[in-house]
N, C-alpha and C. Protein backbone atom coordinates (compact mmCIF):
# COMPACT_ATOMS: atom_id res chain seq x y z
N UNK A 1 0.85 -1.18 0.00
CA UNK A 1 0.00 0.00 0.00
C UNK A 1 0.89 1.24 0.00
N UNK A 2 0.36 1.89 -1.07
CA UNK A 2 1.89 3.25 -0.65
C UNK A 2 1.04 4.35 -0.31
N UNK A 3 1.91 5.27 1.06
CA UNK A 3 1.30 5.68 1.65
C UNK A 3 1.37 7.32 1.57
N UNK A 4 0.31 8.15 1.61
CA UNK A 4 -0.08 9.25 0.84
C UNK A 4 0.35 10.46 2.08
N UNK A 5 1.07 11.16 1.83
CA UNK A 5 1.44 12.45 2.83
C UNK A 5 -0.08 13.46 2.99
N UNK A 6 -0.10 13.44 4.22
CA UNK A 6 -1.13 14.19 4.97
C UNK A 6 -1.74 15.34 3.97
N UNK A 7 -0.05 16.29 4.43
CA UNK A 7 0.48 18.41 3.79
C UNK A 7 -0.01 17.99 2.97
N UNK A 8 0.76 18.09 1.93
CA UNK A 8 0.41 17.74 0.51
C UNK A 8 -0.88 17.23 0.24
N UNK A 9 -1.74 16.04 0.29
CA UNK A 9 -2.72 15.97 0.05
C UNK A 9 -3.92 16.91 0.32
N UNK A 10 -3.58 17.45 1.59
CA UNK A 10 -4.52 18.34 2.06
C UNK A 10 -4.38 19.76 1.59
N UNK A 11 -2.61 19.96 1.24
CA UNK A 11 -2.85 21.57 0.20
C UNK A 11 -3.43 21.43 -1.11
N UNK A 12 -2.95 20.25 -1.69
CA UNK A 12 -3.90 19.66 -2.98
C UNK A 12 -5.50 19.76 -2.87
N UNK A 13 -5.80 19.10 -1.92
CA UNK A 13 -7.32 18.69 -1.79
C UNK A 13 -8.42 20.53 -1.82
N UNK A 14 -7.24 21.24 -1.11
CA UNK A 14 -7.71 23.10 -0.74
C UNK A 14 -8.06 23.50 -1.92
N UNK A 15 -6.77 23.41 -2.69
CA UNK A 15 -6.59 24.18 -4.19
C UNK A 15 -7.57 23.67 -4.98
N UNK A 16 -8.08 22.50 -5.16
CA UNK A 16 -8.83 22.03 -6.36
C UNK A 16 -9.86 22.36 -6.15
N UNK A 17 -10.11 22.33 -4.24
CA UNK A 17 -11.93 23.17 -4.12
C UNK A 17 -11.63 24.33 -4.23
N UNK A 18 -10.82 25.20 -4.03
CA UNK A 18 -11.05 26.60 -4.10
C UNK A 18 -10.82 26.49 -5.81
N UNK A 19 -10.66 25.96 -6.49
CA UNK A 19 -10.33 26.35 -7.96
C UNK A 19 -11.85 25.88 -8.12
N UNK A 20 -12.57 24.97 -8.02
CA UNK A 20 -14.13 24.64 -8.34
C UNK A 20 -15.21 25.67 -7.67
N UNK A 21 -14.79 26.34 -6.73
CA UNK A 21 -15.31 27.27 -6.60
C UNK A 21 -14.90 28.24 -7.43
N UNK A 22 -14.00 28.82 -7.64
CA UNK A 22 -13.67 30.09 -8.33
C UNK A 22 -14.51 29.59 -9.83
N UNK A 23 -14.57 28.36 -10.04
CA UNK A 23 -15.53 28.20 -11.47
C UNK A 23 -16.17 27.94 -11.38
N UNK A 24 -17.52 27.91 -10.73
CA UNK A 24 -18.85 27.52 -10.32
C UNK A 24 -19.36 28.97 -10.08
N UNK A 25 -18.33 29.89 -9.52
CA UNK A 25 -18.66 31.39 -9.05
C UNK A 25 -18.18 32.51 -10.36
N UNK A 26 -17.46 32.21 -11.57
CA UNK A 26 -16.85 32.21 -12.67
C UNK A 26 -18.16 32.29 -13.64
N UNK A 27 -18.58 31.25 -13.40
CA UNK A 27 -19.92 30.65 -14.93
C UNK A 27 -21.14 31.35 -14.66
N UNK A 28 -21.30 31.43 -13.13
CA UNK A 28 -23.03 32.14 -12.94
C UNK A 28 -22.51 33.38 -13.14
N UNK A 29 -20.87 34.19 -13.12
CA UNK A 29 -21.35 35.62 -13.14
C UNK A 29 -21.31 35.46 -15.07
N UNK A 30 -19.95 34.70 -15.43
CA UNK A 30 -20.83 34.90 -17.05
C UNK A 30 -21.69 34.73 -17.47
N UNK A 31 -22.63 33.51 -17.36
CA UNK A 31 -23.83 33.02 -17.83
C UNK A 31 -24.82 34.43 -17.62
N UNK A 32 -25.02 34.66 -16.85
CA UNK A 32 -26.20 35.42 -16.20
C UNK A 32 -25.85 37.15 -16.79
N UNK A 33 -24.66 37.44 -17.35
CA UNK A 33 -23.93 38.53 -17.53
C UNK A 33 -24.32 38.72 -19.04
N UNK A 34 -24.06 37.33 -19.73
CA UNK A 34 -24.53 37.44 -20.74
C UNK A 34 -25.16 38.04 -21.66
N UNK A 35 -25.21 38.88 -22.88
CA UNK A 35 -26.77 39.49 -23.68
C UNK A 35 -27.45 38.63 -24.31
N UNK A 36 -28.64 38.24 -23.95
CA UNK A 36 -29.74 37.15 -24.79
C UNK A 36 -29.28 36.71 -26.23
N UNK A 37 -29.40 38.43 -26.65
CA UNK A 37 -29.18 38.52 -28.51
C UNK A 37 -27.40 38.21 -28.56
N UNK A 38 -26.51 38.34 -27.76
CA UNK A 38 -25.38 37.30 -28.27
C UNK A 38 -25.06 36.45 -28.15
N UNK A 39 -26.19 35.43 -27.34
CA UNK A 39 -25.86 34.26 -27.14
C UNK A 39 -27.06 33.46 -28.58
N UNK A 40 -28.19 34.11 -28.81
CA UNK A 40 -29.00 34.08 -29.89
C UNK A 40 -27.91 33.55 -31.22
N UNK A 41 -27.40 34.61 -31.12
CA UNK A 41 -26.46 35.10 -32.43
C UNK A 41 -25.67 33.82 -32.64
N UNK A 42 -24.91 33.33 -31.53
CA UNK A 42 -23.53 32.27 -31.15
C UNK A 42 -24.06 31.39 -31.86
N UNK A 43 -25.42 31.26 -31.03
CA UNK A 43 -26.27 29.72 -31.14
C UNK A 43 -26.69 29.68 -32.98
N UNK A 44 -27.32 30.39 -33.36
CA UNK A 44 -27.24 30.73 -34.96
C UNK A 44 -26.20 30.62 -36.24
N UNK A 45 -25.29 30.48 -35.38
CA UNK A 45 -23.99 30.24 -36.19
C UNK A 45 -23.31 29.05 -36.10
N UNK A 46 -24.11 28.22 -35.07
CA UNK A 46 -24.25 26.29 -35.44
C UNK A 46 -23.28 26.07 -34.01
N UNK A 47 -22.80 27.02 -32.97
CA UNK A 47 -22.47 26.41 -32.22
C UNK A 47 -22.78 25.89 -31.06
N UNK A 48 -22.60 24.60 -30.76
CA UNK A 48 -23.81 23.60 -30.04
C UNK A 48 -23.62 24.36 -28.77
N UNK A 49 -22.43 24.52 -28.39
CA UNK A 49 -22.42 25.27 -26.94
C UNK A 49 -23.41 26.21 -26.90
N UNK A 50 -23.39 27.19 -27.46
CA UNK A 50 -24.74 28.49 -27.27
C UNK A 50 -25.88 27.70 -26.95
N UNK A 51 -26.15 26.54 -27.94
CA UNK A 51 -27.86 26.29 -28.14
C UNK A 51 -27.89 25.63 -27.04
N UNK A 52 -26.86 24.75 -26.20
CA UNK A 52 -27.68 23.95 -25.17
C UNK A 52 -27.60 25.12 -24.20
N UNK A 53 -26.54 25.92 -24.10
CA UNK A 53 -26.75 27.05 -22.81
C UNK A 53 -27.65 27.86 -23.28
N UNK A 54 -28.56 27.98 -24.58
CA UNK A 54 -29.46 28.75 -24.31
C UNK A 54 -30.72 28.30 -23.70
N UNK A 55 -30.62 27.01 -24.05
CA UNK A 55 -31.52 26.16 -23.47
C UNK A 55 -31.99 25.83 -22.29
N UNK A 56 -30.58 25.54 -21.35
CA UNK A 56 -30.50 26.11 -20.01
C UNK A 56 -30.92 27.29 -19.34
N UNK A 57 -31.06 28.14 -20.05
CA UNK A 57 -31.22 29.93 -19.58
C UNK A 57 -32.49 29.87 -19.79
N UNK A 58 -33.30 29.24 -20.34
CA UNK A 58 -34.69 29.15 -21.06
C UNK A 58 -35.55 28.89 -19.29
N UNK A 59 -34.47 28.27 -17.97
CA UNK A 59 -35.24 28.40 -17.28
C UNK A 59 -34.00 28.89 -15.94
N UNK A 60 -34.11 29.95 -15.73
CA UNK A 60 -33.02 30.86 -15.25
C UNK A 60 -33.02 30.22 -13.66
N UNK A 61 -34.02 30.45 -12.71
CA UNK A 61 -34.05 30.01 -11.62
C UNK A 61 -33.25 28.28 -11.47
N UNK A 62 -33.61 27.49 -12.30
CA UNK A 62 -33.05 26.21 -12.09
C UNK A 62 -31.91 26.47 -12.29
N UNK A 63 -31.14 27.31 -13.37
CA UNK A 63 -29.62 27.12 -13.69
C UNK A 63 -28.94 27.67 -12.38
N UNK A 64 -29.72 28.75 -12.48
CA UNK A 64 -28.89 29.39 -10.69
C UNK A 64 -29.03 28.57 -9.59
N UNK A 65 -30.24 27.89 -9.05
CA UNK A 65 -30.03 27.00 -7.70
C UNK A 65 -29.07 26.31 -8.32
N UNK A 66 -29.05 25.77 -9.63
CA UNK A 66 -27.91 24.36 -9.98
C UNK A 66 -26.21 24.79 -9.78
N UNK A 67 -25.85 26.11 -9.92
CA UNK A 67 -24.99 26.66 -9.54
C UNK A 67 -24.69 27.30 -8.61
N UNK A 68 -25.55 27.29 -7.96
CA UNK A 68 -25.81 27.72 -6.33
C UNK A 68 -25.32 26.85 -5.50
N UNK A 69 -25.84 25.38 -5.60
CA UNK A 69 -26.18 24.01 -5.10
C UNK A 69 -24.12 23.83 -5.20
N UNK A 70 -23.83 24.07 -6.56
CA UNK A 70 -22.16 23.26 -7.01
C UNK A 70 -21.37 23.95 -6.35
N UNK A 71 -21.57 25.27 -6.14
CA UNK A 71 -21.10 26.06 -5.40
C UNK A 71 -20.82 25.87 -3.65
N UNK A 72 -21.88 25.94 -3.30
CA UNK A 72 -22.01 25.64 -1.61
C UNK A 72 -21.67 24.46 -1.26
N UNK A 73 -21.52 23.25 -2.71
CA UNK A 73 -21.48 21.80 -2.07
C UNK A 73 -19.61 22.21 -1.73
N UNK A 74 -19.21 22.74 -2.76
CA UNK A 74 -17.59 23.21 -3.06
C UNK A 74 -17.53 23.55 -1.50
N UNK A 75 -18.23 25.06 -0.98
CA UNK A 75 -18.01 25.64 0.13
C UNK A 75 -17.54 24.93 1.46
N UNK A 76 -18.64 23.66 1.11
CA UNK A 76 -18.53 23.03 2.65
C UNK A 76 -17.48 21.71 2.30
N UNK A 77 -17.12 21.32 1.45
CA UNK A 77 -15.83 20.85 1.17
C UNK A 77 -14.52 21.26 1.60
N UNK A 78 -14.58 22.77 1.15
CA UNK A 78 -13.33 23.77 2.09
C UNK A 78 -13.55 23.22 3.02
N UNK A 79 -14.27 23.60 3.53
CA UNK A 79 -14.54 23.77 5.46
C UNK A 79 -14.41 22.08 5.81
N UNK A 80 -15.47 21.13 5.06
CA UNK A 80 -14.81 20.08 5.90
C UNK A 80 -13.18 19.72 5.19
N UNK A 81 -12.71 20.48 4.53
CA UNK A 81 -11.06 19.72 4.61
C UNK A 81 -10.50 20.62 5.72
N UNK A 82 -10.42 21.76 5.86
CA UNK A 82 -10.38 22.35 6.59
C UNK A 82 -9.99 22.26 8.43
N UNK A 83 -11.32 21.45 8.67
CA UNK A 83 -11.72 20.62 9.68
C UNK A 83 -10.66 19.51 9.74
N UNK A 84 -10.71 18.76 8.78
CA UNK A 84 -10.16 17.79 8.73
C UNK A 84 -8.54 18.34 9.38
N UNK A 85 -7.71 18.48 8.56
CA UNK A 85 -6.41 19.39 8.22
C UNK A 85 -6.39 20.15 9.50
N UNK A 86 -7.33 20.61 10.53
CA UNK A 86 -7.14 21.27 11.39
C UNK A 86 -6.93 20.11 12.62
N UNK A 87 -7.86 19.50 12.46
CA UNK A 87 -8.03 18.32 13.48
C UNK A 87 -6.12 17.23 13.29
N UNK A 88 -6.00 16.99 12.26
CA UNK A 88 -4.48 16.51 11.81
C UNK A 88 -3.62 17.01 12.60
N UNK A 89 -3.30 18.32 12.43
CA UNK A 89 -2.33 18.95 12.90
C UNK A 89 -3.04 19.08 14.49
N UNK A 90 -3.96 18.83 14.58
CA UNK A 90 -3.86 18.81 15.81
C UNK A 90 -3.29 17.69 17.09
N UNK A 91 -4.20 16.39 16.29
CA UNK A 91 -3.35 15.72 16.83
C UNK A 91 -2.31 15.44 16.63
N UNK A 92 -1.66 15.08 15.62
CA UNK A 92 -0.02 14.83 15.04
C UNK A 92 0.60 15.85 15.17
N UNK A 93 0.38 17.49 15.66
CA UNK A 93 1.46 18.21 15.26
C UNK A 93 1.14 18.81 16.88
N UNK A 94 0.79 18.58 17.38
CA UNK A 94 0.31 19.38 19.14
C UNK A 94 -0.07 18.42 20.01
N UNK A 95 -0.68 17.70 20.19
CA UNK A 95 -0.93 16.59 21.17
C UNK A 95 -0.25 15.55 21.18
N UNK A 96 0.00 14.54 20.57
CA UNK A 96 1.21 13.40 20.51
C UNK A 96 2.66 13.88 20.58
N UNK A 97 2.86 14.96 19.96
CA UNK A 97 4.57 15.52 19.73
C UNK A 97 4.47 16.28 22.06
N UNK A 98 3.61 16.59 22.08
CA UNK A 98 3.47 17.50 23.51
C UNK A 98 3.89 16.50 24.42
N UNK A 99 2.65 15.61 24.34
CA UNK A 99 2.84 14.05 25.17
C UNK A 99 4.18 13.78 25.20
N UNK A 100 5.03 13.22 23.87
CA UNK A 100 5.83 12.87 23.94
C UNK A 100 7.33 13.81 24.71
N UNK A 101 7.24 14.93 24.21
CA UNK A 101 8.03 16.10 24.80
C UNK A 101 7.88 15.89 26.22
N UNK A 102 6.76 15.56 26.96
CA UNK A 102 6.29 15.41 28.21
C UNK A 102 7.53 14.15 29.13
N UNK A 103 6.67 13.09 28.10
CA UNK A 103 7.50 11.99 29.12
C UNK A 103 8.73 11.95 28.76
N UNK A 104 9.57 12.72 27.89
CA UNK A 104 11.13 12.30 27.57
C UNK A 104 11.81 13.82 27.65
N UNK A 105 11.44 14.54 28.40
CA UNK A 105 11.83 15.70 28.89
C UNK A 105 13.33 16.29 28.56
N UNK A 106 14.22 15.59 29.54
CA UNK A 106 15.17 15.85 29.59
C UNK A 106 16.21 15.40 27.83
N UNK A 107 15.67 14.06 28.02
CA UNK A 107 16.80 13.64 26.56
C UNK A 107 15.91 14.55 25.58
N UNK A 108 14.97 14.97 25.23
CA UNK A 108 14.37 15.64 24.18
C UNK A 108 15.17 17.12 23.78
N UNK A 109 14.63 17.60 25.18
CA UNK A 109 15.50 19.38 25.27
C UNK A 109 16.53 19.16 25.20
N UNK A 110 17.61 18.30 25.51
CA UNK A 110 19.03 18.46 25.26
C UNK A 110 19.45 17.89 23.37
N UNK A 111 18.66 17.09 22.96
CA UNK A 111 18.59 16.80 21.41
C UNK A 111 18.26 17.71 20.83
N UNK A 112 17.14 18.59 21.23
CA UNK A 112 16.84 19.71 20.26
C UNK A 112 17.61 20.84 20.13
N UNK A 113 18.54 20.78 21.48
CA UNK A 113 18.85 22.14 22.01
C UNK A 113 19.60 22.78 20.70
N UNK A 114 20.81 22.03 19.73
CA UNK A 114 20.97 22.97 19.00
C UNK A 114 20.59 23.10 17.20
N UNK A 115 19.97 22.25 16.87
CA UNK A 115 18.90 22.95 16.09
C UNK A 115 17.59 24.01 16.18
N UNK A 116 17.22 23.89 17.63
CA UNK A 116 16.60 25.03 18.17
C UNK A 116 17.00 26.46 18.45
N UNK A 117 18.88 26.20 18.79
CA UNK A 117 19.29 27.59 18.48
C UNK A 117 19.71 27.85 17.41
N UNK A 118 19.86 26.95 16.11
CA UNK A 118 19.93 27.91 14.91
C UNK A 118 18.81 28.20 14.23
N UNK A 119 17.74 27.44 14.18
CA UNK A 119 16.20 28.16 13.75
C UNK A 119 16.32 29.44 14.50
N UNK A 120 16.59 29.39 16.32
CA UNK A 120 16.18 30.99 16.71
C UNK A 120 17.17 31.92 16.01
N UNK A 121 18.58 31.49 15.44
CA UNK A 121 19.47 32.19 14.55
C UNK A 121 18.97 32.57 13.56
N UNK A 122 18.25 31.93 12.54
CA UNK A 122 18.08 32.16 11.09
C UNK A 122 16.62 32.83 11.33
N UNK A 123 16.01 32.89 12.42
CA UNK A 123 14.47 33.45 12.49
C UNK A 123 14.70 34.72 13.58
N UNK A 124 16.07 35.42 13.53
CA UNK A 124 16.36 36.17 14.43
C UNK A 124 15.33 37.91 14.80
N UNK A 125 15.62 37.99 13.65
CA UNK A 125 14.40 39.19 12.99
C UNK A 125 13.35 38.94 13.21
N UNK A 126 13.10 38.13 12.58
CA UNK A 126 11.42 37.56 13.57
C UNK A 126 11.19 37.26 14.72
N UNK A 127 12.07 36.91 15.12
CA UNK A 127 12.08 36.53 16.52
C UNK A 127 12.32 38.07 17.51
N UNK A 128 12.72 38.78 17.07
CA UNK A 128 12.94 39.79 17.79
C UNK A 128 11.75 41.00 17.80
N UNK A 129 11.41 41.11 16.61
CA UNK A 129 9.96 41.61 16.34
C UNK A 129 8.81 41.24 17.56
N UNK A 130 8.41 40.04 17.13
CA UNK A 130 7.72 39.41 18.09
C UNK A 130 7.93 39.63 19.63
N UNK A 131 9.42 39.12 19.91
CA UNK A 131 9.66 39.71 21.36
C UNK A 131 9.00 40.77 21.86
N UNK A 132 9.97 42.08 21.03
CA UNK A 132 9.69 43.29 21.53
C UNK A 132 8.37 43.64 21.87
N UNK A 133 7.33 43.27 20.63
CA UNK A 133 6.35 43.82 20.15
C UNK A 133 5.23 42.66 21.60
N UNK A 134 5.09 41.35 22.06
CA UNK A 134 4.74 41.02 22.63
C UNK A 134 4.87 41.85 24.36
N UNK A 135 6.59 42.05 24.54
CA UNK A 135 6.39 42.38 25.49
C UNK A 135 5.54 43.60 25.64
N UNK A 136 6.25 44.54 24.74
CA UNK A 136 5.18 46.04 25.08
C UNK A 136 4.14 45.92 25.52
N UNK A 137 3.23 44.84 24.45
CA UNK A 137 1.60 44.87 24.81
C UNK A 137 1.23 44.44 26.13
N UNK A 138 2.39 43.10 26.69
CA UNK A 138 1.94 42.43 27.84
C UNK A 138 2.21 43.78 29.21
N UNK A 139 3.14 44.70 28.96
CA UNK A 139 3.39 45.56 29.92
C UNK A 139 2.16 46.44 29.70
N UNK A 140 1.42 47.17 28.60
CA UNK A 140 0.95 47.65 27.95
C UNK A 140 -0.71 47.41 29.04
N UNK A 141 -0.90 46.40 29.21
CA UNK A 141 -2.19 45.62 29.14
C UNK A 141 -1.87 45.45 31.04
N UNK A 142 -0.57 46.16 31.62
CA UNK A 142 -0.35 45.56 32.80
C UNK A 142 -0.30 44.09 33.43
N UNK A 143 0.42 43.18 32.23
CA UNK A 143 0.61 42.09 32.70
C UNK A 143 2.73 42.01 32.67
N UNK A 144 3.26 40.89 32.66
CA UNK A 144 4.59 41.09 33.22
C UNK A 144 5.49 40.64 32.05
N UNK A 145 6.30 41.20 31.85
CA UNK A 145 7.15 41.26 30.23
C UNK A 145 7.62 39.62 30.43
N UNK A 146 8.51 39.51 31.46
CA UNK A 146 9.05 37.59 31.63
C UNK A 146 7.86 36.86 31.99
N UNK A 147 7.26 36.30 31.11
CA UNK A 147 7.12 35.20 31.19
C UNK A 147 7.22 33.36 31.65
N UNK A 148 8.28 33.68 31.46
CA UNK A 148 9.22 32.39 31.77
C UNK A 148 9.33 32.33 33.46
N UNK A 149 9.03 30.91 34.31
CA UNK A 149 8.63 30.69 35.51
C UNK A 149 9.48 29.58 35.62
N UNK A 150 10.49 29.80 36.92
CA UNK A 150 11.35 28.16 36.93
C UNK A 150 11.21 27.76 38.21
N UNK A 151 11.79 26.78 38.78
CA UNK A 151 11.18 26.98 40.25
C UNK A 151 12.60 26.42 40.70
N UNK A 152 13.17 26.76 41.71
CA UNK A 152 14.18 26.94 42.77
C UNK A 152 14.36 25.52 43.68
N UNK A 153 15.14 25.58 44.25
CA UNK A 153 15.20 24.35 45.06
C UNK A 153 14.62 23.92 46.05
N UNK A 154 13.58 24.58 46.53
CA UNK A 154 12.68 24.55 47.66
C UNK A 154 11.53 24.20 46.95
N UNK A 155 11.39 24.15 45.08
CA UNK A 155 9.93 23.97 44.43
C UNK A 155 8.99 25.22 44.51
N UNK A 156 9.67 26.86 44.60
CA UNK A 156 9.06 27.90 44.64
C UNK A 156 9.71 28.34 43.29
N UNK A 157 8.36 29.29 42.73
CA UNK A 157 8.82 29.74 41.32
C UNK A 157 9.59 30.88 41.46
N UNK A 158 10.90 31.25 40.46
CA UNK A 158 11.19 31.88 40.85
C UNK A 158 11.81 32.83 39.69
N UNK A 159 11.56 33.93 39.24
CA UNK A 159 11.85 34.54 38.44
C UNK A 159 12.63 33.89 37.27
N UNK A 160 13.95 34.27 37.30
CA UNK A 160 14.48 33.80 36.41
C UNK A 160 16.10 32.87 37.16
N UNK A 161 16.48 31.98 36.91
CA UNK A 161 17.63 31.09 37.20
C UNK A 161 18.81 32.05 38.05
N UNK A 162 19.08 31.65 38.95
CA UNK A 162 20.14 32.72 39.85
C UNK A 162 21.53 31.81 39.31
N UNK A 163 22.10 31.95 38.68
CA UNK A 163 23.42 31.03 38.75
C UNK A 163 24.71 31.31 39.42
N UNK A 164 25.17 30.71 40.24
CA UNK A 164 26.46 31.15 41.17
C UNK A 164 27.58 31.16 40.08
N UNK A 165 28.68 31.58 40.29
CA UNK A 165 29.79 31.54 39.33
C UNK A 165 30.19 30.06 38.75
N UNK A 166 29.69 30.45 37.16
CA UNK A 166 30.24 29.37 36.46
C UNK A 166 29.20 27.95 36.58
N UNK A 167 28.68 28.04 37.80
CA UNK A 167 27.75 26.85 37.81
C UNK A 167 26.29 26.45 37.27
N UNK A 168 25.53 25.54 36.86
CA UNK A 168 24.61 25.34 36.50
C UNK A 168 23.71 26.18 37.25
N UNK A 169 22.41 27.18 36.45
CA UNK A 169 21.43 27.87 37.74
C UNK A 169 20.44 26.05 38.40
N UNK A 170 20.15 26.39 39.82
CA UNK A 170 20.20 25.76 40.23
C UNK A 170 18.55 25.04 40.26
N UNK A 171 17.41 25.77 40.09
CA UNK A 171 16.79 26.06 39.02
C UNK A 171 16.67 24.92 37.84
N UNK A 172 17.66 24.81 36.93
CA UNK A 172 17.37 23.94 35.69
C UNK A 172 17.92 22.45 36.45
N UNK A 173 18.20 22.05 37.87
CA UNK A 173 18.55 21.07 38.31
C UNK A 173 17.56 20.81 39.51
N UNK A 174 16.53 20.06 39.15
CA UNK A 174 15.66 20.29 40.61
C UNK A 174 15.72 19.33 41.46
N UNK A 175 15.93 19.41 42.85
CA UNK A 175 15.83 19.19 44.45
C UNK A 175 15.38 18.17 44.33
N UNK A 176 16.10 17.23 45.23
CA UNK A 176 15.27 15.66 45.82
C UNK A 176 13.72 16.25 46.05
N UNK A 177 13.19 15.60 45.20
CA UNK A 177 11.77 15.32 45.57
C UNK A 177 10.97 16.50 44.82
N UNK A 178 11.60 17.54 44.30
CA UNK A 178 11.05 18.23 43.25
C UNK A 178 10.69 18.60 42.10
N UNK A 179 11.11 17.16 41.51
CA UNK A 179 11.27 16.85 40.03
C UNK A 179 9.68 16.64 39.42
N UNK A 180 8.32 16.47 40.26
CA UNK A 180 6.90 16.75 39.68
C UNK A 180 6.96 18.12 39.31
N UNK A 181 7.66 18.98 40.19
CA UNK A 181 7.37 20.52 40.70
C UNK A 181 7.72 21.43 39.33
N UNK A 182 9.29 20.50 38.82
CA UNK A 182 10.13 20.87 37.45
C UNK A 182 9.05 21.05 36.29
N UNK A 183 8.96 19.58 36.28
CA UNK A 183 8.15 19.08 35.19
C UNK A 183 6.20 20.27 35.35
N UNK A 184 5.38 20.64 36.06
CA UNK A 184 5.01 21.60 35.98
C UNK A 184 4.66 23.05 35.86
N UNK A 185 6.53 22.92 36.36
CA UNK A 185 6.79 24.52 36.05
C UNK A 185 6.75 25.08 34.57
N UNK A 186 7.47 24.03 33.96
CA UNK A 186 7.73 24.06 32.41
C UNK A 186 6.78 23.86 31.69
N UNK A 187 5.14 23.49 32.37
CA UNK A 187 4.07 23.41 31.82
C UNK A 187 3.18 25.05 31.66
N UNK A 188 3.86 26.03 33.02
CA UNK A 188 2.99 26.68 33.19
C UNK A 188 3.48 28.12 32.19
């Protein structure tokens, strides 16, 4: 069985309804845009296309629900791929990857650690944008620019990592018996 990529199918699956819409929404504004006497004319000059679309036009309300109908069926196609594609990434790209981040904590963050700092390298500009522009608002709005909550060796949160000279902050190493305390801090 060969097996079909999610992305891709689902940017595929977008494009072809939004392209059946754009021509379902395309034909009723020509059809209907139309002048009687040049579609008369078309049809007079032996071409079959005119005569059956004039034929069609002969009862206007049906052609429009019928393009109404191809239309909206298109609409809710978006929406359920949409759905779909939303629900995907939800679970495969936020809930299972989270979980997993969860129970393998430590070996995870130290594997990622430096491809994570060259994405924040190559996304530096962006990344700094965002910063700035987040903190303002959060000060802005009277809430607190750091974010970031670690908790200390007693299992109290505590600003940000105090590190003594040269040594690990003490903080990213948590206390006999505080290692639930870690693992929720980094949740909150």
């Amino acid at each position: 069985m060969v097996a079909i990529p999610l992305v891709p199918l689902g940017i595929v699956s977008v494009v072809v309804l939004v392209c059946l819409s754009a021509f379902f929404s395309s034909s009723e504004t020509a059809i209907f845009s139309l002048p009687v006497e040049q579609l008369a004319e078309q049809a007079t000059s032996g071409d079959g296309r005119a005569t059956q679309l004039a034929a069609m036009r002969e009862d206007p309300h049906r052609l429009l629900v019928t393009l109404l109908v191809e239309s909206f069926s298109t609409g809710v196609a978006v929406v359920l791929a949409t759905v779909v594609a939303s629900a995907t990434v939800l679970v495969f790209g936020e809930i299972v990857p989270k979980s997993y981040g969860l129970g393998n904590a430590l070996e995870w963050a130290l594997r990622i650690t430096r491809p994570l700092r060259l994405v924040e390298l190559v996304l530096f500009p962006l990344v700094a944008v965002f910063d700035v522009a987040t903190r303002r608002l959060s000060a802005a709005i009277g809430g607190e620019g750091a974010i970031e909550k670690y908790v200390d060796d007693d299992g109290l949160y505590v600003r940000r990592p105090q590190a003594s000279s040269g040594s690990v902050p003490s903080s990213v190493v948590p206390a006999r018996g505080n290692e639930s305390n870690s693992a929720s801090a980094s949740l909150s």
